[in-house]
N, C-alpha and C. Protein backbone atom coordinates (compact mmCIF):
# COMPACT_ATOMS: atom_id res chain seq x y z
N UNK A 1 -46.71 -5.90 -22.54
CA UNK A 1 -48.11 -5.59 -22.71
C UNK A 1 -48.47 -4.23 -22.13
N UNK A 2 -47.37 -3.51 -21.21
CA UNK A 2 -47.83 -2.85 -20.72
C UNK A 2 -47.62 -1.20 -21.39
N UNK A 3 -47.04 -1.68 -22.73
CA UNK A 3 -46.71 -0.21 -23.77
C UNK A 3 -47.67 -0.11 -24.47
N UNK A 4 -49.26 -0.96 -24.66
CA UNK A 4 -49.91 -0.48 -24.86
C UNK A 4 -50.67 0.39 -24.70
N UNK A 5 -51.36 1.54 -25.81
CA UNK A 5 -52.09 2.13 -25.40
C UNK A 5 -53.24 1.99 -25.36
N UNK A 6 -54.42 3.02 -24.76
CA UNK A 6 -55.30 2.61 -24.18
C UNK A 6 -56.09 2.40 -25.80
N UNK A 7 -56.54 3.10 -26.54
CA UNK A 7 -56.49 2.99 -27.76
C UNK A 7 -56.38 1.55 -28.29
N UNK A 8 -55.05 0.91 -28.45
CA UNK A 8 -54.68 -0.07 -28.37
C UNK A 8 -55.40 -1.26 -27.89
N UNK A 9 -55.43 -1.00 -26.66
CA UNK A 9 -55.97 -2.30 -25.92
C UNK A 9 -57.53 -2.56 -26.01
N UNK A 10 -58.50 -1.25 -26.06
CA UNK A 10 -59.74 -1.06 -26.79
C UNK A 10 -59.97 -2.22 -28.07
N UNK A 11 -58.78 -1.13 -28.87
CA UNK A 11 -59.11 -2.19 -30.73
C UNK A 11 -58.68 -3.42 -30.42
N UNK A 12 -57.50 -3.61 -29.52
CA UNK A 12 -57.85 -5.42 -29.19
C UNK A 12 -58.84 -5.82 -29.18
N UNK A 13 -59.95 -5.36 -27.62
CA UNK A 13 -60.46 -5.89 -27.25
C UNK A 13 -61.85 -6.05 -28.30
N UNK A 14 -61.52 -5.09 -29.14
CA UNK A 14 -62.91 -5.23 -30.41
C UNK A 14 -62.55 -6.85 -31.01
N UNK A 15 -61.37 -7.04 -31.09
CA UNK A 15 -60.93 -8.24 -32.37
C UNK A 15 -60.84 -9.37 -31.05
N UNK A 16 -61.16 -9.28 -29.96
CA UNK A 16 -61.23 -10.18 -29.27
C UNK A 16 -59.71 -11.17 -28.70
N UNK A 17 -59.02 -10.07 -28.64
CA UNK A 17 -57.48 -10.20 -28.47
C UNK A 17 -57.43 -10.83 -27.39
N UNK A 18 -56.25 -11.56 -26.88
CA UNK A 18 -56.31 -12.21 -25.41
C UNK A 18 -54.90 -11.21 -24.76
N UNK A 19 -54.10 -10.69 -25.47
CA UNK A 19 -52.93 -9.96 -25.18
C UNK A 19 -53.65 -8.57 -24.75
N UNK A 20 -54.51 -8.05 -25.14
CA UNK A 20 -55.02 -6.60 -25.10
C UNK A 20 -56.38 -6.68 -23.60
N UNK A 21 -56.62 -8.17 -23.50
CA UNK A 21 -57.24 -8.26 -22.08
C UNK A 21 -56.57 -8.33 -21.13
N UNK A 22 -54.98 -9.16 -22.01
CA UNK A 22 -54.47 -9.00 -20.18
C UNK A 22 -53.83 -7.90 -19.73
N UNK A 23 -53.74 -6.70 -21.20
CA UNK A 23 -52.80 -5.24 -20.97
C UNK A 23 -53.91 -4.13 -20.08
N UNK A 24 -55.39 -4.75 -20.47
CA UNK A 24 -56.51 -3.86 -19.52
C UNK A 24 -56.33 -4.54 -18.52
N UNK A 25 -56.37 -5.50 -17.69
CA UNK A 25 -56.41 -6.22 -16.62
C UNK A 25 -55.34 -5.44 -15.65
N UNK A 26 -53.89 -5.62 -16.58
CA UNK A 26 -52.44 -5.27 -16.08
C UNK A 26 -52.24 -3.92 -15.53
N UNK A 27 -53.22 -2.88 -16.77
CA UNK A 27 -52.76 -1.51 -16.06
C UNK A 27 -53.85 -1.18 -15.12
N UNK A 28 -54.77 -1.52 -14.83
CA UNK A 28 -56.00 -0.88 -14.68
C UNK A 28 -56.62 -2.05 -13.33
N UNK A 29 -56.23 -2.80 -12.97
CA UNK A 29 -57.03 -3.57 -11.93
C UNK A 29 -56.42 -3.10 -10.64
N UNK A 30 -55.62 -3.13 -10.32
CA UNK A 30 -55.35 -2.43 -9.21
C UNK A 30 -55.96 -0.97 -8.67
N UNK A 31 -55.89 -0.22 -9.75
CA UNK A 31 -56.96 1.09 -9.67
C UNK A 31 -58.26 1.03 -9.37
N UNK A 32 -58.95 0.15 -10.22
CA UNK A 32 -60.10 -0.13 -10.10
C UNK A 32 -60.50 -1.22 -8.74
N UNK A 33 -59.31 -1.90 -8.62
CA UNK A 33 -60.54 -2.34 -6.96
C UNK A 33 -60.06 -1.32 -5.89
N UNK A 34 -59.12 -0.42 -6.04
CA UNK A 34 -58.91 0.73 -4.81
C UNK A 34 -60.25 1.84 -5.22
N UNK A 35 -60.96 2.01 -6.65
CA UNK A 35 -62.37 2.70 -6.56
C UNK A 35 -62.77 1.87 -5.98
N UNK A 36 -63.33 0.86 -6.51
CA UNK A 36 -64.48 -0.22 -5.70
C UNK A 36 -64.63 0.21 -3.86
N UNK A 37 -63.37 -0.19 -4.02
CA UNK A 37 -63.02 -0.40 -1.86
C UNK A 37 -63.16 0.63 -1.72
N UNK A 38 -62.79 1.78 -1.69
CA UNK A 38 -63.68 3.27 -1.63
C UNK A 38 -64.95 3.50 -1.36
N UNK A 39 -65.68 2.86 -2.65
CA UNK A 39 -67.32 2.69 -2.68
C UNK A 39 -67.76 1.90 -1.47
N UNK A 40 -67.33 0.85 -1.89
CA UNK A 40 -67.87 -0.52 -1.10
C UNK A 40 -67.29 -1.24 0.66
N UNK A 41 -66.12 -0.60 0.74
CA UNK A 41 -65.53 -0.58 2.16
C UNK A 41 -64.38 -1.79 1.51
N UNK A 42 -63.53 -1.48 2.02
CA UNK A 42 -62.10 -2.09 1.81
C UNK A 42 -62.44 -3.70 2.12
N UNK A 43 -63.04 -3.78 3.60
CA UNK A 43 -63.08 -5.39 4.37
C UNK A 43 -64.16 -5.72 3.70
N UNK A 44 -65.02 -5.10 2.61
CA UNK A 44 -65.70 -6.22 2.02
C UNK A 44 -65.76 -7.17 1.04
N UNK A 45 -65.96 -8.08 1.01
CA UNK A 45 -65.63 -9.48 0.41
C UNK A 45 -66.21 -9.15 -1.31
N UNK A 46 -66.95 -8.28 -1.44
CA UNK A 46 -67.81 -8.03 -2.35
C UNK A 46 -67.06 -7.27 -3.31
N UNK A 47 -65.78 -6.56 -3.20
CA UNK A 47 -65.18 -5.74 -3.94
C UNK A 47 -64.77 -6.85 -4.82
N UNK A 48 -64.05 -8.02 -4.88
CA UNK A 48 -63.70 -8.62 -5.90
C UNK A 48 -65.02 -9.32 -6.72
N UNK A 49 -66.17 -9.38 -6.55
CA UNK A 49 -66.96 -9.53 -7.42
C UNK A 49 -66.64 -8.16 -8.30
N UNK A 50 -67.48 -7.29 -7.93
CA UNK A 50 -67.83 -6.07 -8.36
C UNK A 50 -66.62 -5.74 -8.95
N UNK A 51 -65.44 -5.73 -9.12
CA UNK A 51 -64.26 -5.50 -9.84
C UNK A 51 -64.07 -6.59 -10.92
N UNK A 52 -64.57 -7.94 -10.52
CA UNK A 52 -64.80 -9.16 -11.37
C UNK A 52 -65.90 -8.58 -13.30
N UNK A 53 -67.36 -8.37 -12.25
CA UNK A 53 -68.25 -7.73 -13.28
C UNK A 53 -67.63 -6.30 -13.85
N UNK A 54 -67.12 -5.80 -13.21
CA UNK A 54 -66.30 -4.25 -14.24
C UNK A 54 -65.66 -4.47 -15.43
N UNK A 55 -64.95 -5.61 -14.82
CA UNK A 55 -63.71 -6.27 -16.26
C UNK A 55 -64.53 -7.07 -17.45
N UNK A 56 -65.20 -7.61 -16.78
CA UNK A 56 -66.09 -8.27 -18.08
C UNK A 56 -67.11 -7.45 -18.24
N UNK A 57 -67.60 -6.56 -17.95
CA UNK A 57 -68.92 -5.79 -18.29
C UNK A 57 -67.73 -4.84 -19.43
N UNK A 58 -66.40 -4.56 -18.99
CA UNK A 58 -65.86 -3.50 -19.99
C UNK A 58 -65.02 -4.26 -21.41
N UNK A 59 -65.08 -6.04 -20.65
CA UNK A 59 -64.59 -6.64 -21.83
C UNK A 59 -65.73 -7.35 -23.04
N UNK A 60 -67.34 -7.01 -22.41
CA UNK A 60 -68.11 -7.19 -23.71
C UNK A 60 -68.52 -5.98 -24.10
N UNK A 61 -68.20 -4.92 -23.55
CA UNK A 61 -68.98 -3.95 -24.27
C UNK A 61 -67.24 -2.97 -25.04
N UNK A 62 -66.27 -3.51 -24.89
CA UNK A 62 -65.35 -2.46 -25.42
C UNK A 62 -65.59 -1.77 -27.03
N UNK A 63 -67.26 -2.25 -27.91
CA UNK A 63 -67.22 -1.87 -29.20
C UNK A 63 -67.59 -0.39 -28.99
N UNK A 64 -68.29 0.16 -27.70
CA UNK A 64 -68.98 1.23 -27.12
C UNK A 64 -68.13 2.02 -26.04
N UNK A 65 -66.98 1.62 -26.19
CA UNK A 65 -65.76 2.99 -25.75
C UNK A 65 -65.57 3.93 -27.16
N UNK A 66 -65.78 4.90 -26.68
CA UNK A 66 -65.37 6.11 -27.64
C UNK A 66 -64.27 6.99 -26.93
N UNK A 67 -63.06 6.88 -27.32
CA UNK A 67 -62.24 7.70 -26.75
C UNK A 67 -62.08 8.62 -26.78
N UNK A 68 -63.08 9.88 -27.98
CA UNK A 68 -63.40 11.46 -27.95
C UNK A 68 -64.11 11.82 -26.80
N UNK A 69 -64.82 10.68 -25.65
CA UNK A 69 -66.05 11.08 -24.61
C UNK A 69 -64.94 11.02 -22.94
N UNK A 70 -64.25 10.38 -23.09
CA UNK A 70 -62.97 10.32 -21.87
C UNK A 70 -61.96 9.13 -22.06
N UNK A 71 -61.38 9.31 -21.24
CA UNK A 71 -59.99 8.18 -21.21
C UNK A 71 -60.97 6.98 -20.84
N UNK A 72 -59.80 5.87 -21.05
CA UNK A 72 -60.07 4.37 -20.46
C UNK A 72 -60.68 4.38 -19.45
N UNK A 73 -60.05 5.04 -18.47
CA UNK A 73 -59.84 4.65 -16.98
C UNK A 73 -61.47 5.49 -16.40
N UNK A 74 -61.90 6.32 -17.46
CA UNK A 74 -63.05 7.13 -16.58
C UNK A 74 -63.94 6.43 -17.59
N UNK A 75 -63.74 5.62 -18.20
CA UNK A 75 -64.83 4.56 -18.55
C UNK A 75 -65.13 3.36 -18.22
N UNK A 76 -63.87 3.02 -17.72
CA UNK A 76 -63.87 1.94 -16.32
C UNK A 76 -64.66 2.10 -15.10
N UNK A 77 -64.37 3.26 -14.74
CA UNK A 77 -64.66 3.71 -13.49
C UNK A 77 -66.10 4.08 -13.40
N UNK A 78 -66.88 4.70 -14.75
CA UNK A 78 -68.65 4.54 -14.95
C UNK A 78 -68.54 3.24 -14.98
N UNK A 79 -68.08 2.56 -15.74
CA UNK A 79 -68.79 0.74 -15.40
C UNK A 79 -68.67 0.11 -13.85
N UNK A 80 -67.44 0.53 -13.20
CA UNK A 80 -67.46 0.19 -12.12
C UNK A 80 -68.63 0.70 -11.07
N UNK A 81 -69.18 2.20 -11.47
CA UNK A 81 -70.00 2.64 -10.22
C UNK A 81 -71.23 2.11 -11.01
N UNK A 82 -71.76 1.87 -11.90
CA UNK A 82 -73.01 0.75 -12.21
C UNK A 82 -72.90 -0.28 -11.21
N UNK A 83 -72.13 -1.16 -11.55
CA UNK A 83 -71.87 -2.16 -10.84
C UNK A 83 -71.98 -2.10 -9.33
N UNK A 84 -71.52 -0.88 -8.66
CA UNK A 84 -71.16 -0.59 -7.23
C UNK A 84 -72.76 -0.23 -7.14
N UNK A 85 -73.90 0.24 -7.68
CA UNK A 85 -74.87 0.78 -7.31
C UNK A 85 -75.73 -0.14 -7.37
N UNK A 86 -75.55 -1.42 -8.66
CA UNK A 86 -76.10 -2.14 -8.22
C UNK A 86 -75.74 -3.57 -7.00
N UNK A 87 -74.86 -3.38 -6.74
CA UNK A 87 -74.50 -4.04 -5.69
C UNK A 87 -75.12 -3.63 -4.15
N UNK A 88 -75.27 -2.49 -4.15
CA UNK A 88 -76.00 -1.52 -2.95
C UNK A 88 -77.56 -1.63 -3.24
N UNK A 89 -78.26 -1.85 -4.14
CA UNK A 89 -79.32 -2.28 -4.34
C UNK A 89 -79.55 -3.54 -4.46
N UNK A 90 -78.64 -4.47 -4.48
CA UNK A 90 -78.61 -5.78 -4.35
C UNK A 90 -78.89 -6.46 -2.49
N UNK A 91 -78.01 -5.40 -1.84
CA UNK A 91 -77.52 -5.50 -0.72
C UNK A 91 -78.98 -4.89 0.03
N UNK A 92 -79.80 -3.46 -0.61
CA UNK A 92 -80.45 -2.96 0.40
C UNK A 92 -81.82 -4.21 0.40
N UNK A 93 -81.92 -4.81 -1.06
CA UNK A 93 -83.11 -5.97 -1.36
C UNK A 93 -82.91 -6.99 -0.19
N UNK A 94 -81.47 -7.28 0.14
CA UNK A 94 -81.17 -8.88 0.94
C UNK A 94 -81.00 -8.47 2.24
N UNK A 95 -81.33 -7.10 2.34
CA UNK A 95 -81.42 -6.41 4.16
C UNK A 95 -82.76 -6.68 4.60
N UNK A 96 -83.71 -6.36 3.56
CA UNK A 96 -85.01 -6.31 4.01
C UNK A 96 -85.57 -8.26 4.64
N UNK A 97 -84.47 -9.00 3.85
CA UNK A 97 -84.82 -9.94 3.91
C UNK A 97 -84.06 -10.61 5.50
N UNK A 98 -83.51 -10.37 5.53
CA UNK A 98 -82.72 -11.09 6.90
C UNK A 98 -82.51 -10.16 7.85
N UNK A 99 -82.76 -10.28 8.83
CA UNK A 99 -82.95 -9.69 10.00
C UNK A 99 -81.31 -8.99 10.39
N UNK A 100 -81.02 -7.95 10.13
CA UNK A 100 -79.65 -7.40 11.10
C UNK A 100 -79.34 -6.82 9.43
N UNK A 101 -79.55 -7.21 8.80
CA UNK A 101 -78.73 -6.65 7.33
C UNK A 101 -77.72 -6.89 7.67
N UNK A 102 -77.14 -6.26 6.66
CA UNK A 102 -75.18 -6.48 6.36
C UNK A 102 -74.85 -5.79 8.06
N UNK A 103 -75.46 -5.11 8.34
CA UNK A 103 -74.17 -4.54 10.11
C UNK A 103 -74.19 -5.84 10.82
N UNK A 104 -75.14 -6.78 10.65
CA UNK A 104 -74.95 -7.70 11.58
C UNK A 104 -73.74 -8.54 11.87
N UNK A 105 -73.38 -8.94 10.80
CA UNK A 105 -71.75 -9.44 10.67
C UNK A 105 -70.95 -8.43 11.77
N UNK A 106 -70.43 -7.71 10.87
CA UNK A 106 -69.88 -6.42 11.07
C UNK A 106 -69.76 -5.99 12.74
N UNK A 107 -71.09 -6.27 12.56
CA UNK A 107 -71.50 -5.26 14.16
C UNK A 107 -71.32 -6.81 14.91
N UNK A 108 -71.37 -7.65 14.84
CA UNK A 108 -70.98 -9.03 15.55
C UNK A 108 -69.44 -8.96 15.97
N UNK A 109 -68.46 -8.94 14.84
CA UNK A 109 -67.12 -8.74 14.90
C UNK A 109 -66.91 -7.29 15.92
N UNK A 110 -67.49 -6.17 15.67
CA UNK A 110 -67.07 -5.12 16.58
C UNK A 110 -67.00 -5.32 18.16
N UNK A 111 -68.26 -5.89 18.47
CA UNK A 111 -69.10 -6.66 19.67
C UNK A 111 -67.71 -7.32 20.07
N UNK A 112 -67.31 -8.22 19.25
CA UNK A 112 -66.50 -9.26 19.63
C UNK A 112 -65.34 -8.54 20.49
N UNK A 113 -64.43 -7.63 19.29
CA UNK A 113 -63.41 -7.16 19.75
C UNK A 113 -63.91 -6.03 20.90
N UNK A 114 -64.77 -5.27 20.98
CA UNK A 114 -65.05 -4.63 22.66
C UNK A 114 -65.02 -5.32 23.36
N UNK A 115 -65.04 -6.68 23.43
CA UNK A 115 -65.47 -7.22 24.64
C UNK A 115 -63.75 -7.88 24.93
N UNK A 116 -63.10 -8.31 23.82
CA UNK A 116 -61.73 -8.91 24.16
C UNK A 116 -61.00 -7.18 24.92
N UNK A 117 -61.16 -6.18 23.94
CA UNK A 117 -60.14 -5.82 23.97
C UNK A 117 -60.63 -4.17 25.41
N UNK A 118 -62.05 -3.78 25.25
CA UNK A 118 -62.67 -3.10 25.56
C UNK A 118 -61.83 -1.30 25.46
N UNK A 119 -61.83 -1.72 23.91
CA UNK A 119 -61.24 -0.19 23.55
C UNK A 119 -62.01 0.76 23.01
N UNK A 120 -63.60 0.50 22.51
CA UNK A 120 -64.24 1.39 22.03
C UNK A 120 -65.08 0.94 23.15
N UNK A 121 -66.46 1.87 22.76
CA UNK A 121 -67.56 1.78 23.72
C UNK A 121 -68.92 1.08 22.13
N UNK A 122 -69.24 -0.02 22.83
CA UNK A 122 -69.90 -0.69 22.07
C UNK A 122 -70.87 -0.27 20.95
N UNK A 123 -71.57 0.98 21.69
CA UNK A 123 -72.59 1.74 20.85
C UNK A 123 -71.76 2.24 19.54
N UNK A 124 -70.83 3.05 20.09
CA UNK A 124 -69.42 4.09 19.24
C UNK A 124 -69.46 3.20 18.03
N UNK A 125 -68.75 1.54 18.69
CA UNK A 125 -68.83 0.95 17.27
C UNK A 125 -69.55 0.59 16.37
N UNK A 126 -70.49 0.06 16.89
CA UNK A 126 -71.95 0.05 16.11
C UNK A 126 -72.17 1.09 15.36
N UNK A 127 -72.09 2.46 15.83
CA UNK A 127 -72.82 3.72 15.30
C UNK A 127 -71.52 4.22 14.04
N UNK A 128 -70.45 3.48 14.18
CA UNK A 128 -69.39 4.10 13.01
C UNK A 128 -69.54 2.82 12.28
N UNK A 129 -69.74 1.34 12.43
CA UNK A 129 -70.17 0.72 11.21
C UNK A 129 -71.17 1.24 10.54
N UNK A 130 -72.14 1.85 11.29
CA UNK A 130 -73.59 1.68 10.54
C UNK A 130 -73.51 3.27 9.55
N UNK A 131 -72.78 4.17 10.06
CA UNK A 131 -72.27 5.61 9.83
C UNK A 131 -71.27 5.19 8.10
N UNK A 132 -70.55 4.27 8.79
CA UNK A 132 -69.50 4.03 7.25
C UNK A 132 -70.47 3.72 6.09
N UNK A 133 -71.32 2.44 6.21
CA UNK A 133 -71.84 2.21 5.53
C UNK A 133 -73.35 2.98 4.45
N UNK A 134 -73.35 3.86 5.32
CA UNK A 134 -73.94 5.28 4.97
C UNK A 134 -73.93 6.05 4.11
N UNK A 135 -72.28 6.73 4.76
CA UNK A 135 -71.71 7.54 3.41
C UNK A 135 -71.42 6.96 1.91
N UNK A 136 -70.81 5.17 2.40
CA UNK A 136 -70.84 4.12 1.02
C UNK A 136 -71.51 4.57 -0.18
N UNK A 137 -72.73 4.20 0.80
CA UNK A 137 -74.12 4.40 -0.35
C UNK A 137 -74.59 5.86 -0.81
N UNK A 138 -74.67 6.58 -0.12
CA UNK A 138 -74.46 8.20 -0.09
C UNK A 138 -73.57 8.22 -1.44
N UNK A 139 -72.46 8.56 -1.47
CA UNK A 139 -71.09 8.65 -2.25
C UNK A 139 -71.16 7.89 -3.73
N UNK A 140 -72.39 6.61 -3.64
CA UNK A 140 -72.28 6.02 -4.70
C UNK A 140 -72.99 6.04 -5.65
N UNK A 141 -74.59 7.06 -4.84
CA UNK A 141 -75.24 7.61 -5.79
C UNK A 141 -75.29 8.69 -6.45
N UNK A 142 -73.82 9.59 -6.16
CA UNK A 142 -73.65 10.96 -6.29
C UNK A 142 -73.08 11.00 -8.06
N UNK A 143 -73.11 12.12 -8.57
CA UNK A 143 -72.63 12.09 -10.12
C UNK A 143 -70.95 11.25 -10.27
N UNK A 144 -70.96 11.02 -11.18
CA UNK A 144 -69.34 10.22 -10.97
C UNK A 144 -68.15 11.79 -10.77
N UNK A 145 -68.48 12.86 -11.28
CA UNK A 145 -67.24 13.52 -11.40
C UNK A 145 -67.07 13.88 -9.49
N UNK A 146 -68.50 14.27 -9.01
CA UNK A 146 -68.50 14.35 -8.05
C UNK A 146 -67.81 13.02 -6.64
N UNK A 147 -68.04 11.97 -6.94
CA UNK A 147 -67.36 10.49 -6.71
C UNK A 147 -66.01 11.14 -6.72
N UNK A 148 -65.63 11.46 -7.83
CA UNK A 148 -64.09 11.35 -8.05
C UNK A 148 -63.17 12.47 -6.86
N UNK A 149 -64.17 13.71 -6.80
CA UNK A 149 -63.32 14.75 -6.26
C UNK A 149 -63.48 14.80 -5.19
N UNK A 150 -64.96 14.13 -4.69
CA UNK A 150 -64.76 13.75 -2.89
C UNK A 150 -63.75 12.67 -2.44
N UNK A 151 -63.75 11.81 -3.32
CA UNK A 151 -62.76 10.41 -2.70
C UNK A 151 -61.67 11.24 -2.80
N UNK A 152 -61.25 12.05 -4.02
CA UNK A 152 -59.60 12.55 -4.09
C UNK A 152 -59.48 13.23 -3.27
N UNK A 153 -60.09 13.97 -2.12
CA UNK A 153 -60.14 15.26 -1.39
C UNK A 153 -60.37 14.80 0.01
N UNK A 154 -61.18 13.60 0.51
CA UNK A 154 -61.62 13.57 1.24
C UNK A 154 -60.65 11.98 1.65
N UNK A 155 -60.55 10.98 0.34
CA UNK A 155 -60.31 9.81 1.56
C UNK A 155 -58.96 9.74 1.17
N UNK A 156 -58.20 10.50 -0.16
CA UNK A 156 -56.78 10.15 -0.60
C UNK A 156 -55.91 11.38 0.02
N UNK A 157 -56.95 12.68 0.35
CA UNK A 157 -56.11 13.73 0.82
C UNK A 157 -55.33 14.82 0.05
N UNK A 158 -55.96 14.32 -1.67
CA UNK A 158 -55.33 15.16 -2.19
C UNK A 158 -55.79 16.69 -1.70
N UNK A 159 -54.87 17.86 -2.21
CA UNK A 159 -55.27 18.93 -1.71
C UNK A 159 -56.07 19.92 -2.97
N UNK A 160 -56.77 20.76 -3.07
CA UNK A 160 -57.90 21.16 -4.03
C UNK A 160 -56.78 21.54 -5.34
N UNK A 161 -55.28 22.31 -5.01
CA UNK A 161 -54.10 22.74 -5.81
C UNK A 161 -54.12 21.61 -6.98
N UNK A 162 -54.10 20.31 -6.18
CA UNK A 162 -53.65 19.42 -6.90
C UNK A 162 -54.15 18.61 -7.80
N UNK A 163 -55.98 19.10 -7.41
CA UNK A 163 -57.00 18.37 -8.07
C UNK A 163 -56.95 19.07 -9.23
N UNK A 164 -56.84 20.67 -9.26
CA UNK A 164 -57.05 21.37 -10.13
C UNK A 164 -56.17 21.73 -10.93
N UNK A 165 -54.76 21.23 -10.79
CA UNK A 165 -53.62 21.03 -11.66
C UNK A 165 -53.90 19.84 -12.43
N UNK A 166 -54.27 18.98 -11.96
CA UNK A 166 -54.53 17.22 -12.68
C UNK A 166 -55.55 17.64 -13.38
N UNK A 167 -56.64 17.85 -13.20
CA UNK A 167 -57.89 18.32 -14.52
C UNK A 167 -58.19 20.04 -15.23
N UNK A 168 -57.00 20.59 -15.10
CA UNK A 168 -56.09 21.52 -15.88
C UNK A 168 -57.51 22.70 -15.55
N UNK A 169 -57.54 22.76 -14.45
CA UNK A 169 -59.04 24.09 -14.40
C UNK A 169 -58.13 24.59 -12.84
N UNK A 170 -58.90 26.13 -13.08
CA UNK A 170 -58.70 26.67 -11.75
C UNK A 170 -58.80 26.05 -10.47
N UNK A 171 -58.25 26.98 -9.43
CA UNK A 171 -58.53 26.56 -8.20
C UNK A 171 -59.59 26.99 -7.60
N UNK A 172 -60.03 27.82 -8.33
CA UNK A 172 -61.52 28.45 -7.69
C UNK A 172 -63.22 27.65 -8.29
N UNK A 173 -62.25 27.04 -9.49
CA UNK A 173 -63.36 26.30 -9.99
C UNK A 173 -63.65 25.19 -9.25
N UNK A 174 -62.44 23.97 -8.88
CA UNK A 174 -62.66 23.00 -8.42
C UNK A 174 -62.63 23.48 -6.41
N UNK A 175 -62.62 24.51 -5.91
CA UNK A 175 -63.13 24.77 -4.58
C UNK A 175 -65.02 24.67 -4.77
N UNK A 176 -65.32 25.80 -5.97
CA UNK A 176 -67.07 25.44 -6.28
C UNK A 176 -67.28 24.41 -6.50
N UNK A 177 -66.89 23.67 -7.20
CA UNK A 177 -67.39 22.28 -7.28
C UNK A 177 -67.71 21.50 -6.37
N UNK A 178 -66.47 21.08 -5.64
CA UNK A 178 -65.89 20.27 -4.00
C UNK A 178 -67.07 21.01 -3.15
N UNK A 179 -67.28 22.36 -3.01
CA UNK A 179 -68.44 23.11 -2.55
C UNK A 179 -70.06 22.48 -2.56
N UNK A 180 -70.63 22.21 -4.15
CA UNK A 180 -71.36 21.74 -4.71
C UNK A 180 -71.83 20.20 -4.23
N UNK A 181 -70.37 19.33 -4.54
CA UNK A 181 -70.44 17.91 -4.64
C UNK A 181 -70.65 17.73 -2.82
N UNK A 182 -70.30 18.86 -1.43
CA UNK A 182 -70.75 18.48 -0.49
C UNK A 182 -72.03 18.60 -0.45
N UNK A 183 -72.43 19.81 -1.26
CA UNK A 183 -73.94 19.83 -0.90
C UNK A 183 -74.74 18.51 -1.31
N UNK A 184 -74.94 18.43 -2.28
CA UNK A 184 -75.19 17.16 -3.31
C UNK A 184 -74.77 15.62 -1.64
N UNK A 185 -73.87 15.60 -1.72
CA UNK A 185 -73.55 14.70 -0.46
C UNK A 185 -74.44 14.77 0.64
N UNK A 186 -74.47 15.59 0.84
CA UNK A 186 -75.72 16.17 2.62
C UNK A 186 -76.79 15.97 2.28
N UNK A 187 -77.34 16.30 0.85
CA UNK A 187 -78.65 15.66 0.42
C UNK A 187 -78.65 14.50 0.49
N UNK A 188 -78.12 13.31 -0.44
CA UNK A 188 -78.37 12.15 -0.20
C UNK A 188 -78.16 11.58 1.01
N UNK A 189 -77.07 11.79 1.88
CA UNK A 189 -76.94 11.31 2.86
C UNK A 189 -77.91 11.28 4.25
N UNK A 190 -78.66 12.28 3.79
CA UNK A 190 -79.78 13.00 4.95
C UNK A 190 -81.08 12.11 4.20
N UNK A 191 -81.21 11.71 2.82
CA UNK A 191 -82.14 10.81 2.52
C UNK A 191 -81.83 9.17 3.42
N UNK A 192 -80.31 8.65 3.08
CA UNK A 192 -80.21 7.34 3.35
C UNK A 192 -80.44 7.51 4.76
N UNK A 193 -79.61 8.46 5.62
CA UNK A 193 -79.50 8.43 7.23
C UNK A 193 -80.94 8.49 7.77
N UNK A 194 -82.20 8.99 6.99
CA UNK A 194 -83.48 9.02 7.21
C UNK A 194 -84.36 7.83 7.34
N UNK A 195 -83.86 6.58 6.40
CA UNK A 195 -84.98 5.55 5.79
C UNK A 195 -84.45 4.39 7.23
C-alpha cells in the first residue's frame, strides 16, 4: 500500500476505497501527529484527537484536494492546523470556565516533582509551563508556511541551507522570510502573553 501515490490514494479516497485509507493513514500519520505535538505539546493527551479529526476531516473532504495547489502532506497539514486552532479555542472557552485552566494539571504535576525531587525552583516551573503553552498558541495562529519554517528552524534544528535547498529558493530568501515569520511571532505572542 505503501507504492501508492499520493494522487493515487486521493482518487481512492474519492471512490471510497478502504486500501487507499489505509495507504493515507500508513504514510502520513506519523508525520502528522509529530505536527500536531509541535502545535499542541507532545504530553498532551489531545494530540490523538486532533490527529483523529485530521484523518477524517481529510477522509470526507478528499473530493477538494487539488494537487496543482500543493502536495498531500501540505494539505494535511492545513487540515491539521484548523483542527489545532480549533482545539486552542476549544481549550481557551473551557479555561474561562474552570478555575486554573489547562496549567493547573500541568502546574500540579510540576509542583509535585519540585517538591520530590527539588530540582527546579517552583515559580521557574510554573513560568515555563505557562511560557510553553504560549508560544503553542502563538505558533498556531501564525500563516501555515510560516508554522512550517519556524518549527523546521527552531524545534527540528534544521539549518536555513537546508530549508532552502528542500523548497528549491535561495538562502537569502528563506533568511527574509524566517526574519518576517519572527516578526509575525513577537506580534502574536505579545498579544497572547498580554490577555
Amino acid at each position: 500500500m505503501r507504492d501508492l501515490t499520493d494522487n493515487q490514494i486521493v482518487g481512492g479516497l474519492r471512490k471510497a476505497d478502504s486500501d487507499a485509507w489505509s495507504a493515507l493513514y500508513e504514510a502520513y500519520f506519523e508525520d502528522v501527529w509529530r505536527w500536531v505535538a509541535r502545535l499542541t505539546g507532545s504530553a498532551s493527551a489531545d494530540v490523538g484527537d486532533v490527529v483523529q479529526e485530521t484523518f477524517l476531516s481529510a477522509a470526507c473532504s478528499a473530493g477538494g484536494y487539488d494537487p496543482a495547489r500543493g502536495s498531500l502532506w501540505l494539505w494535511l497539514t492545513g487540515i491539521a492546523r484548523n483542527h489545532v486552532a480549533a482545539h486552542y479555542r476549544d481549550r481557551q472557552r473551557d479555561s474561562r470556565i474552570r478555575p486554573g485552566g489547562d496549567l493547573g494539571a500541568d502546574a500540579a504535576a510540576r509542583l509535585s516533582e519540585w517538591f520530590s525531587n527539588r530540582r527546579t525552583d517552583p515559580l521557574e516551573a510554573l513560568s515555563s509551563a505557562e511560557t510553553a503553552n504560549l508560544v503553542r498558541s502563538a505558533v498556531a495562529q501564525l500563516p501555515l508556511d510560516y508554522q512550517r519554517l519556524l518549527i523546521a528552524r527552531y524545534c527540528d534544528g534544521v539549518s536555513n541551507k537546508q530549508i532552502a535547498q528542500s523548497n528549491g529558493c535561495s538562502l537569502e530568501a528563506i533568511r527574509s522570510k524566517t526574519a518576517r515569520a519572527r516578526r509575525a511571532f513577537r506580534r502574536v505572542f505579545g498579544k497572547e502573553a498580554a490577555c
